[in-house]
Protein backbone atom coordinates (compact mmCIF):
# COMPACT_ATOMS: atom_id res chain seq x y z
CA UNK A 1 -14.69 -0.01 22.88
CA UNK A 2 -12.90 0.46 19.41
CA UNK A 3 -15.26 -1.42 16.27
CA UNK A 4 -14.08 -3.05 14.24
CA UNK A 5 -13.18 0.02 11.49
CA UNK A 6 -11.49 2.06 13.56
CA UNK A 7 -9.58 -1.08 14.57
CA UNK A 8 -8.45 -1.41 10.71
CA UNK A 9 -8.10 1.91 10.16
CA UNK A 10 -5.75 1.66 13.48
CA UNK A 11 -3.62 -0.90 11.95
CA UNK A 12 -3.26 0.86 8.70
CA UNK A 13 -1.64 3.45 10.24
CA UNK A 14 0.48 1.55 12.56
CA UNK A 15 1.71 -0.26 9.24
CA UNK A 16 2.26 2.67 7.40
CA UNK A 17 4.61 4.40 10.36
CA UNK A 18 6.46 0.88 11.23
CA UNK A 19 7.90 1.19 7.62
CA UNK A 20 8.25 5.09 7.13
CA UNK A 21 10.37 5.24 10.47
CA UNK A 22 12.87 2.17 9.23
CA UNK A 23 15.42 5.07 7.57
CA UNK A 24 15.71 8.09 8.08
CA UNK A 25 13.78 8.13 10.98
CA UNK A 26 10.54 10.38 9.50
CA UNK A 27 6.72 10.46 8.70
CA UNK A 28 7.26 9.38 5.63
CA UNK A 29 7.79 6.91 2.79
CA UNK A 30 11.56 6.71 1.29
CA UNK A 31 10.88 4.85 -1.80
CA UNK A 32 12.68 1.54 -0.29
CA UNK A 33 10.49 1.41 2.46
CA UNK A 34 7.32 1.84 0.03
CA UNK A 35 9.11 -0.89 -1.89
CA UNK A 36 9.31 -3.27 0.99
CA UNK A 37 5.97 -1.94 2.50
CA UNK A 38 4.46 -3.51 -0.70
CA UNK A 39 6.21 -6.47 -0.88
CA UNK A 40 6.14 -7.40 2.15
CA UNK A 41 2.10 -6.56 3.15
CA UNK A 42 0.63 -6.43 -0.39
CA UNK A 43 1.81 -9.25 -2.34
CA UNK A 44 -2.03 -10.05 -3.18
CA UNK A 45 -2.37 -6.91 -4.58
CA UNK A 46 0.87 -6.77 -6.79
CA UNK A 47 0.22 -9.71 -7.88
CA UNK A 48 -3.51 -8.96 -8.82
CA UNK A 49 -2.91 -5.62 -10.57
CA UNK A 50 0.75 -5.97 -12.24
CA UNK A 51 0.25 -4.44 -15.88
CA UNK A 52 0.92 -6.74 -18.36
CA UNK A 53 5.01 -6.72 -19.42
CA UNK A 54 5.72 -4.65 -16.40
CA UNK A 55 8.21 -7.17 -13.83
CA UNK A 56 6.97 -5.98 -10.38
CA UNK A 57 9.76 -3.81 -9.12
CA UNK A 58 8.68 -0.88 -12.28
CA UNK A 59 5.49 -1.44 -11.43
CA UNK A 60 6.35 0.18 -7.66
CA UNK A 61 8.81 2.30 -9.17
CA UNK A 62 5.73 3.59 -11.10
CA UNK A 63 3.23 3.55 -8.79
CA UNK A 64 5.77 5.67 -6.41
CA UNK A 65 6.51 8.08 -8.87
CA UNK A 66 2.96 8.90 -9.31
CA UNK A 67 1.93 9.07 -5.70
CA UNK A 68 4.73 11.54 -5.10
CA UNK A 69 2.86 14.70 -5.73
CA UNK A 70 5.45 16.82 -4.25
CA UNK A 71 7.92 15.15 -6.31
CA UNK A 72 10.43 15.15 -3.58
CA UNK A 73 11.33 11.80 -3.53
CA UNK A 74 8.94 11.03 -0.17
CA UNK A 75 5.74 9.90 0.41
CA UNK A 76 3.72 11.43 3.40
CA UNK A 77 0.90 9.46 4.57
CA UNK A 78 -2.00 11.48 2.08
CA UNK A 79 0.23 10.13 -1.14
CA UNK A 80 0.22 7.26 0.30
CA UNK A 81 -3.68 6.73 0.26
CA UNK A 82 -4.37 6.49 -3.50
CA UNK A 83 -2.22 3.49 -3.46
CA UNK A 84 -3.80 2.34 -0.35
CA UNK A 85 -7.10 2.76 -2.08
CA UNK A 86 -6.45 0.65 -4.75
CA UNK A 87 -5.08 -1.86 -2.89
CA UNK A 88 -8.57 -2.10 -0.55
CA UNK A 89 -10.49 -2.12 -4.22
CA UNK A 90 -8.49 -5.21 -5.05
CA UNK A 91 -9.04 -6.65 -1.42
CA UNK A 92 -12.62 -6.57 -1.85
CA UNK A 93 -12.80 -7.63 -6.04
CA UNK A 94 -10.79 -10.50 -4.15
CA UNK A 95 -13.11 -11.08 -1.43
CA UNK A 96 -16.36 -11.66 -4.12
CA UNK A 97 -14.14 -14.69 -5.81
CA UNK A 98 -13.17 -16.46 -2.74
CA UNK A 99 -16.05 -19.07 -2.18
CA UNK A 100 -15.94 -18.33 2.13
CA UNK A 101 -17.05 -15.27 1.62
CA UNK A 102 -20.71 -15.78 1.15
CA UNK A 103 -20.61 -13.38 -1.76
């Protein structure tokens, strides 16, 4: 029986590969797909960490750009998790200002 982490971890996954096989079929992360990856599964967090002045598509464009070590215009799934990592920080600053959490 899977717990409950390796159950997230799972989905993570299966999330990242439903969007990097849209097009061209790959194991990775054209920068539309990261675009609509985002907007469609991470409003929370864009909304949450969008720099002040910055409209929300440069803030993508930028955090692309920076995740894309290998500069070639991709993401594979290990650029992928520094952005995924900030998104789980603001999940849980989230989680300690939402009163059903206990916290």
């Amino acid at each position: 029986m899977k717990t409950l982490m390796e159950k997230a971890l799972e989905c993570i996954v299966n999330i990242f590969h439903q969007y990097a096989i849209r097009n061209p079929m790959d194991d990775y992360l054209q920068f539309k797909e990261f675009e609509k990856l985002l907007k469609e599964q991470a409003q929370p967090f864009l909304k949450d960490t969008l720099p002040p002045g910055m409209n929300q598509d440069a803030y993508i464009k930028k955090m692309f750009e920076k995740a894309d070590k290998s500069r070639d215009g991709k993401l594979k799934f290990t650029e992928f998790l520094p952005v995924l990592e900030l998104a789980l920080i603001d999940a849980h600053n989230r989680s300690h200002r939402l009163p059903e959490t206990g916290h």
